[in-house]
C-alpha atoms as a PDB file:
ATOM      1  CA  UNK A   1      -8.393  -5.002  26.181  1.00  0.00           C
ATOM      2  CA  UNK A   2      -6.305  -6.214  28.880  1.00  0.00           C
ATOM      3  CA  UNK A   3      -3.164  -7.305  27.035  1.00  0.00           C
ATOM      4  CA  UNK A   4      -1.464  -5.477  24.083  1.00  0.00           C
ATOM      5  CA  UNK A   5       0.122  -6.549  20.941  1.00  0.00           C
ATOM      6  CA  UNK A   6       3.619  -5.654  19.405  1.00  0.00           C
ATOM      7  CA  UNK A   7       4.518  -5.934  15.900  1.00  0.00           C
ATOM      8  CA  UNK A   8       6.456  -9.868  16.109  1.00  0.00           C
ATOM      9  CA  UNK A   9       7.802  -8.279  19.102  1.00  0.00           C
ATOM     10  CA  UNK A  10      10.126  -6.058  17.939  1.00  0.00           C
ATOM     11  CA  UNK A  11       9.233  -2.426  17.482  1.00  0.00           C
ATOM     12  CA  UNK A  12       9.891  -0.176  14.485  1.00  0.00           C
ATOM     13  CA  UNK A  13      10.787   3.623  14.920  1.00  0.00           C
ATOM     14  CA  UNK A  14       8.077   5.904  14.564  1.00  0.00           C
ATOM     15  CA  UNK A  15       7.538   9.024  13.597  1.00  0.00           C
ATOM     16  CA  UNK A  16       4.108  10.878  13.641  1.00  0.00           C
ATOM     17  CA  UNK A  17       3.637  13.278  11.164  1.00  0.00           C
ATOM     18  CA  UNK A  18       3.235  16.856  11.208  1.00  0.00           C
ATOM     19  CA  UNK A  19       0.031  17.720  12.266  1.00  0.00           C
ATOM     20  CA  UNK A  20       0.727  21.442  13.339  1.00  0.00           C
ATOM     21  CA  UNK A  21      -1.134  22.678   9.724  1.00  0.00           C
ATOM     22  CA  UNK A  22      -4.516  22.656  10.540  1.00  0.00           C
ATOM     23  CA  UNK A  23      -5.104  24.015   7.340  1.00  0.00           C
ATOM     24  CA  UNK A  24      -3.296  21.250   5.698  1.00  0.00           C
ATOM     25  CA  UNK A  25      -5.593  19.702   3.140  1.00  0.00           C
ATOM     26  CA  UNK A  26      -5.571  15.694   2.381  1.00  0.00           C
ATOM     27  CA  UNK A  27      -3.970  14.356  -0.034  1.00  0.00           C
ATOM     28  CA  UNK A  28      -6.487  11.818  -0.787  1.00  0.00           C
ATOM     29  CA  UNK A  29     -10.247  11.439  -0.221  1.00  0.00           C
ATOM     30  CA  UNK A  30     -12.504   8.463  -0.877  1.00  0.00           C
ATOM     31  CA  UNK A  31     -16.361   9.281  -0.748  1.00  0.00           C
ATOM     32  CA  UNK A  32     -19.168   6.808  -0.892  1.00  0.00           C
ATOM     33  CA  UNK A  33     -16.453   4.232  -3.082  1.00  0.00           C
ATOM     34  CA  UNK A  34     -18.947   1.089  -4.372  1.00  0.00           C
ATOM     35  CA  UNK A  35     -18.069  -1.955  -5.702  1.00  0.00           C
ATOM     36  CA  UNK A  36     -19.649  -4.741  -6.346  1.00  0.00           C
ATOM     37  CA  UNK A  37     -18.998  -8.025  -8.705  1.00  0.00           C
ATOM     38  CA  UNK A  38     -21.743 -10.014 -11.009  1.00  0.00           C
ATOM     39  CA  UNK A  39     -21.323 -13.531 -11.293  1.00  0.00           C
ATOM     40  CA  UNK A  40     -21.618 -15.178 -14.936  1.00  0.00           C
ATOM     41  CA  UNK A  41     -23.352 -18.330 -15.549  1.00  0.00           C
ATOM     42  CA  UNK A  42     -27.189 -18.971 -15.417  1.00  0.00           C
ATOM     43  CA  UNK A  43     -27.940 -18.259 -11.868  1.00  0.00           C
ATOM     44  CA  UNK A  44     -26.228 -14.759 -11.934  1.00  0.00           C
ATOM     45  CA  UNK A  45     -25.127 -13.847  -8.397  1.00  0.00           C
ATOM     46  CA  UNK A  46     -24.315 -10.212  -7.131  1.00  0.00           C
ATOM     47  CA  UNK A  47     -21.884 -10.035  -4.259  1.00  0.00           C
ATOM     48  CA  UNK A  48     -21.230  -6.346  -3.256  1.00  0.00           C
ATOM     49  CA  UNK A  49     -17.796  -5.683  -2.126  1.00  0.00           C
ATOM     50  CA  UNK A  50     -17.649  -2.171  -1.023  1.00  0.00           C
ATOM     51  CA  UNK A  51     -20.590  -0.731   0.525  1.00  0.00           C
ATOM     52  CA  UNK A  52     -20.155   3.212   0.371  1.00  0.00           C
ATOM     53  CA  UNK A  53     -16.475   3.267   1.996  1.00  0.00           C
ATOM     54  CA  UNK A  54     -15.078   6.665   2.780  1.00  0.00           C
ATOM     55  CA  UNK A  55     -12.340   7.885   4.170  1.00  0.00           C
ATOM     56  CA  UNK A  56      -9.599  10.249   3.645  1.00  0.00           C
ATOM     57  CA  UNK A  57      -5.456  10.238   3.882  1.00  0.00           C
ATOM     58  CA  UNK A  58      -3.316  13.715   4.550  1.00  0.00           C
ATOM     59  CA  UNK A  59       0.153  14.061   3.222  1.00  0.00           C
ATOM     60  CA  UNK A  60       3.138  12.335   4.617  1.00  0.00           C
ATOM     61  CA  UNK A  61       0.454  10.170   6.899  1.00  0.00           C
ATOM     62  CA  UNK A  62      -0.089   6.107   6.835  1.00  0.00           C
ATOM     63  CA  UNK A  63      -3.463   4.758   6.997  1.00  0.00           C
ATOM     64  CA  UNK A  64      -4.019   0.983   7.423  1.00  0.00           C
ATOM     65  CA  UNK A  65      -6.791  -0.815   5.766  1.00  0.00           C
ATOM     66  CA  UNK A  66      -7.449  -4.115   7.778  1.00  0.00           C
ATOM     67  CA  UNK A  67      -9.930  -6.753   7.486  1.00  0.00           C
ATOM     68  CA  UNK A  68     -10.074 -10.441   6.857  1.00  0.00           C
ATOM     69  CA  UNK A  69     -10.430 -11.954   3.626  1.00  0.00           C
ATOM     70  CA  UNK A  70     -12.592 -10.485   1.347  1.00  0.00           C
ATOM     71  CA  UNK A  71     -13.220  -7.735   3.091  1.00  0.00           C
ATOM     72  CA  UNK A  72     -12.656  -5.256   0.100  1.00  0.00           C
ATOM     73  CA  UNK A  73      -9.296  -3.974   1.302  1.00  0.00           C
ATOM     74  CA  UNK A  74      -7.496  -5.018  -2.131  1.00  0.00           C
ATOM     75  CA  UNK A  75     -10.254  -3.685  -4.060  1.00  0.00           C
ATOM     76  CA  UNK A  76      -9.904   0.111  -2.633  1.00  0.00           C
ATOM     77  CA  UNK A  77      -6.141  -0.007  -3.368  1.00  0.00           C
ATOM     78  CA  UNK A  78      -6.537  -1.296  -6.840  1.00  0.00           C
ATOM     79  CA  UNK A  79      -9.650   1.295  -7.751  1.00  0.00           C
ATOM     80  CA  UNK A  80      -7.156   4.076  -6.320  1.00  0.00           C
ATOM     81  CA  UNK A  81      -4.779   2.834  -8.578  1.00  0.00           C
ATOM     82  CA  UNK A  82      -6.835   2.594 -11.616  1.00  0.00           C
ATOM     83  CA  UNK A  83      -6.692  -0.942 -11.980  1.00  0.00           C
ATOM     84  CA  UNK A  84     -10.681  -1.731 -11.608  1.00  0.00           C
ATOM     85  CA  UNK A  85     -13.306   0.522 -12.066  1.00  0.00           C
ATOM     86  CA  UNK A  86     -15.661   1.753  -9.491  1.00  0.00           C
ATOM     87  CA  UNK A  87     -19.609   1.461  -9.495  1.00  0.00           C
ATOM     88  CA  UNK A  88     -20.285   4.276  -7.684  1.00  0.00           C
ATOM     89  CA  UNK A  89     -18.181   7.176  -5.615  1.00  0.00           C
ATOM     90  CA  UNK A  90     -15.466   9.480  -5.452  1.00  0.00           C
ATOM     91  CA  UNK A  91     -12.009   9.032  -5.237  1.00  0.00           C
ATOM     92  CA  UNK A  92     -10.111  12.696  -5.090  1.00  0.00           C
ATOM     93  CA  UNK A  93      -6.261  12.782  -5.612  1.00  0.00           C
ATOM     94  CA  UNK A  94      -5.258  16.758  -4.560  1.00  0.00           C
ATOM     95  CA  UNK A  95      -8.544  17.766  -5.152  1.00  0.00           C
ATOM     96  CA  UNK A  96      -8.639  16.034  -8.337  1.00  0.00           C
ATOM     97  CA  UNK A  97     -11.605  13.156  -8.716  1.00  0.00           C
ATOM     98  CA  UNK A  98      -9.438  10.366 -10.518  1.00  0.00           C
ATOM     99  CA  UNK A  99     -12.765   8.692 -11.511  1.00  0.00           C
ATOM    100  CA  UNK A 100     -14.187  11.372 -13.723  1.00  0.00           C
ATOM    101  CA  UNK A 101     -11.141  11.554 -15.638  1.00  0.00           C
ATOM    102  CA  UNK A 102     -10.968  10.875 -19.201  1.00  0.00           C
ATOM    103  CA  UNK A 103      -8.031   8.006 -20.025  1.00  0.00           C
ATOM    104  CA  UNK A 104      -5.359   9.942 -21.026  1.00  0.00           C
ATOM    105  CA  UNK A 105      -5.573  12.328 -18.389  1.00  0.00           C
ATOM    106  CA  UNK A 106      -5.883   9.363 -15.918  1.00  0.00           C
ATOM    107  CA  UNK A 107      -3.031   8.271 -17.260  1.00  0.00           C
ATOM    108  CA  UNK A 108      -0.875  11.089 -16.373  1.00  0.00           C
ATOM    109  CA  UNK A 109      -2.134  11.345 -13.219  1.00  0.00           C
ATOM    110  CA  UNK A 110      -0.797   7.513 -12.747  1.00  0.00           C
ATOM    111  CA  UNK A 111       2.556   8.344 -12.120  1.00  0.00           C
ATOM    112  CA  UNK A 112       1.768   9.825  -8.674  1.00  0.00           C
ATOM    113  CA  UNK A 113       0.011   7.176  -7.055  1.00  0.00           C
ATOM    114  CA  UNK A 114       2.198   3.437  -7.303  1.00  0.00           C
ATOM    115  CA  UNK A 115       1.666   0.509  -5.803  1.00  0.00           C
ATOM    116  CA  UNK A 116       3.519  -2.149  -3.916  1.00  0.00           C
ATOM    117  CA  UNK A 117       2.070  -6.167  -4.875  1.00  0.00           C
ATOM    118  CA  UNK A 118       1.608  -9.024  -2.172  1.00  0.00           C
ATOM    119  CA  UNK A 119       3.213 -11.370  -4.209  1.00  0.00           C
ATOM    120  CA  UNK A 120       7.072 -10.197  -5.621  1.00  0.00           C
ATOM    121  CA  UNK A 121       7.236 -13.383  -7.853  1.00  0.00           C
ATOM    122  CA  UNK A 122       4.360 -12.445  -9.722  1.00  0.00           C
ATOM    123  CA  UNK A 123       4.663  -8.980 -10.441  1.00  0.00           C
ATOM    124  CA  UNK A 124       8.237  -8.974 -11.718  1.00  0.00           C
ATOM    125  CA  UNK A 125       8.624 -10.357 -15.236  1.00  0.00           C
ATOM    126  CA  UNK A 126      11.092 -13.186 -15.445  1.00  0.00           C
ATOM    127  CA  UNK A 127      12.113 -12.182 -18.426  1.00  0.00           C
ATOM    128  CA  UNK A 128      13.783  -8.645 -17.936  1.00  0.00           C
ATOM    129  CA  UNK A 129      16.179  -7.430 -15.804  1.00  0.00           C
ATOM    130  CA  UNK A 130      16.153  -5.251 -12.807  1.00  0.00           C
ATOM    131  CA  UNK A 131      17.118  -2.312 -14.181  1.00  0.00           C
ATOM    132  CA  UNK A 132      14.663  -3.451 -16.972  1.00  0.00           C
ATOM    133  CA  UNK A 133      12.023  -3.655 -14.224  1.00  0.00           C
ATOM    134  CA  UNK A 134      12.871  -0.478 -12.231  1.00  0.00           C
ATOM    135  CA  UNK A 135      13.191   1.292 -15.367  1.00  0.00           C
ATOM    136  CA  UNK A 136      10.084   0.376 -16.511  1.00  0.00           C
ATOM    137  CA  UNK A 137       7.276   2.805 -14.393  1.00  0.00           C
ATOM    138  CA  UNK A 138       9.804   5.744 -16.258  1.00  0.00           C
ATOM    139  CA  UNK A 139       9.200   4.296 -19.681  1.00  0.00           C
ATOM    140  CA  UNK A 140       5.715   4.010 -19.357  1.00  0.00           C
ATOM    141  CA  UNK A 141       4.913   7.462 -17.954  1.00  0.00           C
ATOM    142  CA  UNK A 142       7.653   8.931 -20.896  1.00  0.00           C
ATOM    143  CA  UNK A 143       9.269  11.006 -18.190  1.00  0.00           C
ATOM    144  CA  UNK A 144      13.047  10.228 -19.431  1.00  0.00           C
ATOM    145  CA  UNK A 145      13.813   9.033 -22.264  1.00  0.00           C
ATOM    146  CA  UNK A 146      17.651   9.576 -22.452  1.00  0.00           C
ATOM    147  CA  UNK A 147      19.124   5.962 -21.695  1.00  0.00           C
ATOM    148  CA  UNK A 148      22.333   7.508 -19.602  1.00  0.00           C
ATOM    149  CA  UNK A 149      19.730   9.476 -17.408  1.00  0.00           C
ATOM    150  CA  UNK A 150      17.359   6.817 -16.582  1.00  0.00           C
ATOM    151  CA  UNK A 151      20.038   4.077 -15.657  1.00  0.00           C
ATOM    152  CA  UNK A 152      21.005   7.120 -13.434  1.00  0.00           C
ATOM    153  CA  UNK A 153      18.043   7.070 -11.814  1.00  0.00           C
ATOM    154  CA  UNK A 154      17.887   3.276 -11.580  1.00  0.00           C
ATOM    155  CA  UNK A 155      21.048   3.396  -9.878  1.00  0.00           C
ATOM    156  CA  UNK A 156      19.586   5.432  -7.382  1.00  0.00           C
ATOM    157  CA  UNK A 157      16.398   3.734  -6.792  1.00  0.00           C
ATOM    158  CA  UNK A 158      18.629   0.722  -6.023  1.00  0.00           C
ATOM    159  CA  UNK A 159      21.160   2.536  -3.844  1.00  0.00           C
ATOM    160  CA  UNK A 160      17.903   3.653  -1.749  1.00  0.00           C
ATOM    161  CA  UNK A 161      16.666   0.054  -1.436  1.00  0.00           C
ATOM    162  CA  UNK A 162      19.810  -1.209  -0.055  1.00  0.00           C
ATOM    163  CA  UNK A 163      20.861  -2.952  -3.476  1.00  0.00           C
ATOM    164  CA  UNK A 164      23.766  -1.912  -4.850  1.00  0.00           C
ATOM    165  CA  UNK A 165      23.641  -1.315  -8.501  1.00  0.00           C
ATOM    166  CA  UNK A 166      26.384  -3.134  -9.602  1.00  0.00           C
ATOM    167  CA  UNK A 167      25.374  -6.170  -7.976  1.00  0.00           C
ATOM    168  CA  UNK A 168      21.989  -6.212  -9.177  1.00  0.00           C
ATOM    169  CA  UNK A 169      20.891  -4.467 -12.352  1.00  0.00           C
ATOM    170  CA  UNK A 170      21.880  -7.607 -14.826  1.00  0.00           C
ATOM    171  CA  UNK A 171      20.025  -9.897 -12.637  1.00  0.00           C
ATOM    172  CA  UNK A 172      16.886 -11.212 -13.485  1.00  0.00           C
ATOM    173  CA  UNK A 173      13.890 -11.785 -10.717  1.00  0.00           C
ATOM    174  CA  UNK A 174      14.964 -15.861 -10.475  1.00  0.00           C
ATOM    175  CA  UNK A 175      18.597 -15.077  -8.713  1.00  0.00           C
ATOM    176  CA  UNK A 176      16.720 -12.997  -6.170  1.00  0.00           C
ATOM    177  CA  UNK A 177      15.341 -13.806  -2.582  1.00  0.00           C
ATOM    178  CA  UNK A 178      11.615 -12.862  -1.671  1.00  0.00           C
ATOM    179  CA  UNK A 179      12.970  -9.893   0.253  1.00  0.00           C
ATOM    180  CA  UNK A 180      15.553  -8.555  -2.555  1.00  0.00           C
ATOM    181  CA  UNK A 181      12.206  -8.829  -5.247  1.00  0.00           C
ATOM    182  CA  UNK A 182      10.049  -6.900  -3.019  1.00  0.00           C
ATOM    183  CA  UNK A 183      12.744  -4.414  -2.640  1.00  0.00           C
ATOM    184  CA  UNK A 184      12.903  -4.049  -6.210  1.00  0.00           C
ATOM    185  CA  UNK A 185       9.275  -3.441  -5.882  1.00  0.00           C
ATOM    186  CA  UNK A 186       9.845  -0.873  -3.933  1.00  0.00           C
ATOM    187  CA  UNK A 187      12.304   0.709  -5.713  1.00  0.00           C
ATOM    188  CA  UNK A 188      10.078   0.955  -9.102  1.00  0.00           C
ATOM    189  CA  UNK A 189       7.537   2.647  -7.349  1.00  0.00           C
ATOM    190  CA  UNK A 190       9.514   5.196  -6.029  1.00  0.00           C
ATOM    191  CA  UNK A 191      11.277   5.897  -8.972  1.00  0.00           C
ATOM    192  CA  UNK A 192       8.273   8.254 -10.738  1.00  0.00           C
ATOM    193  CA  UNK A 193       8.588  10.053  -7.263  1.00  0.00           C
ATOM    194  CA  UNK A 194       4.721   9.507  -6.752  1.00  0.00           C
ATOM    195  CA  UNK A 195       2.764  11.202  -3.880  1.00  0.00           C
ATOM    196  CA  UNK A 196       1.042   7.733  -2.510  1.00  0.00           C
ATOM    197  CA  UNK A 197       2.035   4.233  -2.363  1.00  0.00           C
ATOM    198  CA  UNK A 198      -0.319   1.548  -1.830  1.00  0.00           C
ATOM    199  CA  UNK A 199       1.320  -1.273  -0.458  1.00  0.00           C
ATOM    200  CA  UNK A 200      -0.738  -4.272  -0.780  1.00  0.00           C
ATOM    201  CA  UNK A 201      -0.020  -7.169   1.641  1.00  0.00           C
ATOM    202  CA  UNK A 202       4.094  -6.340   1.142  1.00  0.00           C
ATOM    203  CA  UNK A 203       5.023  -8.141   4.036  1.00  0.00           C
ATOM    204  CA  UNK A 204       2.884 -11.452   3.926  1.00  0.00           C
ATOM    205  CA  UNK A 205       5.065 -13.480   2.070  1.00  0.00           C
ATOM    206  CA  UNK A 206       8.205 -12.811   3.780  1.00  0.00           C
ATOM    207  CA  UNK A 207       9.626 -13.979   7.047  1.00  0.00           C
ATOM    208  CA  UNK A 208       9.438 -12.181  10.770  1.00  0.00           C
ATOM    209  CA  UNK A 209      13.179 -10.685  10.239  1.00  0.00           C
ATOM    210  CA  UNK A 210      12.500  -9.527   6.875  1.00  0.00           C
ATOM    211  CA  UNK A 211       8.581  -8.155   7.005  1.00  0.00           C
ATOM    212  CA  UNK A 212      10.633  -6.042  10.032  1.00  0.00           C
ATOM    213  CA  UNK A 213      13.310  -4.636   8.057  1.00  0.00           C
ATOM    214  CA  UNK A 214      10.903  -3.699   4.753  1.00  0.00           C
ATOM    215  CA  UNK A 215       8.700  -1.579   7.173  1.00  0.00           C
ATOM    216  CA  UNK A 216      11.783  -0.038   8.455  1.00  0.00           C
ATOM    217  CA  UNK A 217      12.495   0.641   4.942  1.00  0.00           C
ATOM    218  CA  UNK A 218       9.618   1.925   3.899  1.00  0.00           C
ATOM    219  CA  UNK A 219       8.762   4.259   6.628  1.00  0.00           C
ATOM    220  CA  UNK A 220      12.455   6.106   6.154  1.00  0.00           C
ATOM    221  CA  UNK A 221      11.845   6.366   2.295  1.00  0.00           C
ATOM    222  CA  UNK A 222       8.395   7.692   2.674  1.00  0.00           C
ATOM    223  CA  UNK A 223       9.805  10.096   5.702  1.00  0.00           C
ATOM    224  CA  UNK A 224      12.636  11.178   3.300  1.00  0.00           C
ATOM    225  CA  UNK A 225      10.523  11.737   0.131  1.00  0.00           C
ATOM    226  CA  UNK A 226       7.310  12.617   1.484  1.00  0.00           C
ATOM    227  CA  UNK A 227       5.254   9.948   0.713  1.00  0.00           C
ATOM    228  CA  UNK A 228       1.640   8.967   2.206  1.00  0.00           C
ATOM    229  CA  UNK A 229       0.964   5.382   2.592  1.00  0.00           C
ATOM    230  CA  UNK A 230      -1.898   3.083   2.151  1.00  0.00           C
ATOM    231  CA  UNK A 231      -1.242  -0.134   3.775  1.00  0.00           C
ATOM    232  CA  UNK A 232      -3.292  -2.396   3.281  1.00  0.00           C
ATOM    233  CA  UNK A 233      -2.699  -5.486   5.620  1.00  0.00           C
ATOM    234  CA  UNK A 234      -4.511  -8.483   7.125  1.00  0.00           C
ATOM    235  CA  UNK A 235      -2.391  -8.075  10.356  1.00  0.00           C
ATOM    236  CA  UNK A 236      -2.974  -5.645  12.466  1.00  0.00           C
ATOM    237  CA  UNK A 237       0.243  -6.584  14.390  1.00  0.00           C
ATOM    238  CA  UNK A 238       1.683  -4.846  11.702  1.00  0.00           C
ATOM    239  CA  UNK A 239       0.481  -1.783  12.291  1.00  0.00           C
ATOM    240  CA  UNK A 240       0.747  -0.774  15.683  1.00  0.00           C
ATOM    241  CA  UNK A 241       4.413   1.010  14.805  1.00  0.00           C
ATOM    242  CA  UNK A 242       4.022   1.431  11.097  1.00  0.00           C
ATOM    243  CA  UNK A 243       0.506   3.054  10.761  1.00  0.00           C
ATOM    244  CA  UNK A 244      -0.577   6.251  12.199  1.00  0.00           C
ATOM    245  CA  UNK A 245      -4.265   5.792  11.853  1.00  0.00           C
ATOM    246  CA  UNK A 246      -6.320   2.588  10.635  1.00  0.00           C
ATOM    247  CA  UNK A 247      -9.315   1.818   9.555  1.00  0.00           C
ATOM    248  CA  UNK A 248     -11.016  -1.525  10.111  1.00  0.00           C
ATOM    249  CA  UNK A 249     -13.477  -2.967   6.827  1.00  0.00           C
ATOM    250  CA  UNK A 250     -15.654  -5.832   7.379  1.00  0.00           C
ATOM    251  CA  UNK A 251     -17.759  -6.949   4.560  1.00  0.00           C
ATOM    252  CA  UNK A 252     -16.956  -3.909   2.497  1.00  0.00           C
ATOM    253  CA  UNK A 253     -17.960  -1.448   5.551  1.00  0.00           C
ATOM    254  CA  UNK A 254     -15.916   0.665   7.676  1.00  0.00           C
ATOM    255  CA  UNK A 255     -16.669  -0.545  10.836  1.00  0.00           C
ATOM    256  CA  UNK A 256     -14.303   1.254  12.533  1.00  0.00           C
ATOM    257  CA  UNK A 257     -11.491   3.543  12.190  1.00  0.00           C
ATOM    258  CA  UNK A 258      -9.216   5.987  14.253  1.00  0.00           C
ATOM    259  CA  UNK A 259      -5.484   6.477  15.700  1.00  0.00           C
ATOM    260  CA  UNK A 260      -3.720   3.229  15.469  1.00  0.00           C
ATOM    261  CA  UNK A 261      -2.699   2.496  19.266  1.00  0.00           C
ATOM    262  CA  UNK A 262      -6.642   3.387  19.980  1.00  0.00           C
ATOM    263  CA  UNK A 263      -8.076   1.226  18.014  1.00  0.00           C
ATOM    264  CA  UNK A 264      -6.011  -1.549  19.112  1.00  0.00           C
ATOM    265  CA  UNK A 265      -5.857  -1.280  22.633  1.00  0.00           C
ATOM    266  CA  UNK A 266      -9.483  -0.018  22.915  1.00  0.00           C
ATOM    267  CA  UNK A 267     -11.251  -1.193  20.100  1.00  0.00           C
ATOM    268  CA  UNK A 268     -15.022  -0.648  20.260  1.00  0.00           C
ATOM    269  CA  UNK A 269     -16.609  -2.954  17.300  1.00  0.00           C
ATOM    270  CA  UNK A 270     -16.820  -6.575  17.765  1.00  0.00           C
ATOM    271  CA  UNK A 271     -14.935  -7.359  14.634  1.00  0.00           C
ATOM    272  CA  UNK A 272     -11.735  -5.407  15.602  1.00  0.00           C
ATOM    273  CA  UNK A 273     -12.209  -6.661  19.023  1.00  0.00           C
ATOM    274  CA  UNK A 274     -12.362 -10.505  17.335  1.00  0.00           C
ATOM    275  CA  UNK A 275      -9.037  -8.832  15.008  1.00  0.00           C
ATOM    276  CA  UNK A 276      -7.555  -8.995  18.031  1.00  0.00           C
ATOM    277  CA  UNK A 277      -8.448 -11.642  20.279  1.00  0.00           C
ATOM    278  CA  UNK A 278      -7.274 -14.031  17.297  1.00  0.00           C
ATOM    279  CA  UNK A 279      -4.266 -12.522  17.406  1.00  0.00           C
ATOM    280  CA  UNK A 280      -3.453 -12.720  21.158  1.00  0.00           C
ATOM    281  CA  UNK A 281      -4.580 -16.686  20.865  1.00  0.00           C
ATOM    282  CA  UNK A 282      -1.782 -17.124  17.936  1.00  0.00           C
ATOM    283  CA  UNK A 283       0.970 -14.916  19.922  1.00  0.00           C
ATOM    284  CA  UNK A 284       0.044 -17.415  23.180  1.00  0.00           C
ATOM    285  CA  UNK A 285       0.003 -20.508  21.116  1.00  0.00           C
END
């Protein structure tokens, strides 16, 4: 390509991960994933959404997952995360296939893999309070039950979201901005200490300033706790100083995949290359 994109022309600070352990095994591998969804009615329609996707992510590292609509990106985050089932595959957390397990044990397995929703008005209830809300993950996994510990740990889930405790924890969603709710978000899924986030569109419903300043975020807390990342993204702006690999889906295929500045600057499918021509059109409009 002859022109390059930034990320709303601002860069983020980067830091590539360690990749001096050769030995280092990943922290998560997806083999042969399948999905697809059945249609109900008379005329029954099958439309398959994954088409044997694999891939795998090594600790501390963040992989994007970009496509257009409907391209099955959602779908892998939410199988990951137990929230769909999978029609055919593997998905291995530490060595540990996540799809073969029996409920319960799924269950406790839960707490190390959180994710982060598109939409922050949606996936906080209006009807409890932050430290309700950030509490929450905690009560749900049973990993503290004393009250005076776990409003401990709320306070510092807040204090490492930038929002101070005091200020916030008797609030409820409505008296927040977009950008305060999705750091809440953040702040509940860090507060099991999980292993991998899945961030699922966390920037598309906030504005240029903002979608800049929750990367920033994010990339120090998962630096600081050692957390892998799965982005998953429709912009591949977005990527280019957040994401140390990425892998392009079309149509529930990996159609191409690799170090984030090569795929965008040299991008060898026609679909990434279309990615980013659309881009470059809306950046000269």
């Amino acid at each position: 390509m002859s022109e390059s994109i930034g990320v709303e022309k601002v860069e983020l600070k980067h830091d590539q991960p360690d990749r001096d352990n050769q030995n280092q095994e990943a922290l998560l591998v997806v083999n042969g994933l399948k999905k697809t969804y059945r249609s109900s009615g008379f005329r029954k329609q099958v439309d398959p959404v994954l088409q044997g996707v694999t891939f795998s992510l090594m600790p501390g590292e963040t992989v994007g997952l970009v496509g257009a609509s409907g391209a099955g990106k959602s779908t892998i985050g939410r199988i990951i995360a137990g929230l769909e089932n999978a029609d055919g595959g593997q998905v291995f957390l530490e060595g540990k296939d996540l799809l073969s397990m029996k409920a319960k044990e799924r269950r406790l397995s839960a707490k190390s893999i959180q994710m982060v929703f598109q939409d922050p008005y949606e996936s906080l209830s209006s009807l409890m309070t932050i430290e309700q809300l950030v509490a929450e993950p905690l009560v749900i996994q049973k990993l503290e039950s004393d009250r005076f510990k776990r409003k401990k740990l709320v306070q510092k889930a807040l204090n490492d979201v930038a929002l101070a405790p005091e200020k916030y924890m008797n609030r409820y969603p409505h008296q927040l901005s977009g950008g305060e709710r999705q750091r809440v978000g953040l702040a509940r899924a860090f507060i099991c200490q999980p292993r991998l986030i899945i961030a699922d569109e966390p920037t598309s419903m906030l504005d240029t300033s903002l979608r800049l300043d929750l990367l920033q975020l994010m990339r120090e807390m998962g630096r600081r706790y050692g957390v892998s990342y799965l982005f998953v993204t429709h912009d591949i702006a977005l990527t280019r100083s957040f994401c140390d690999r990425l892998i392009v889906l079309d149509r529930g295929k990996i159609v191409e995949s690799g170090c984030t500045s090569d795929v965008i600057d040299h991008p060898a499918h026609p679909f990434t290359k279309s990615l980013i021509e659309a881009l470059l059109e809306l950046e000269h409009y």
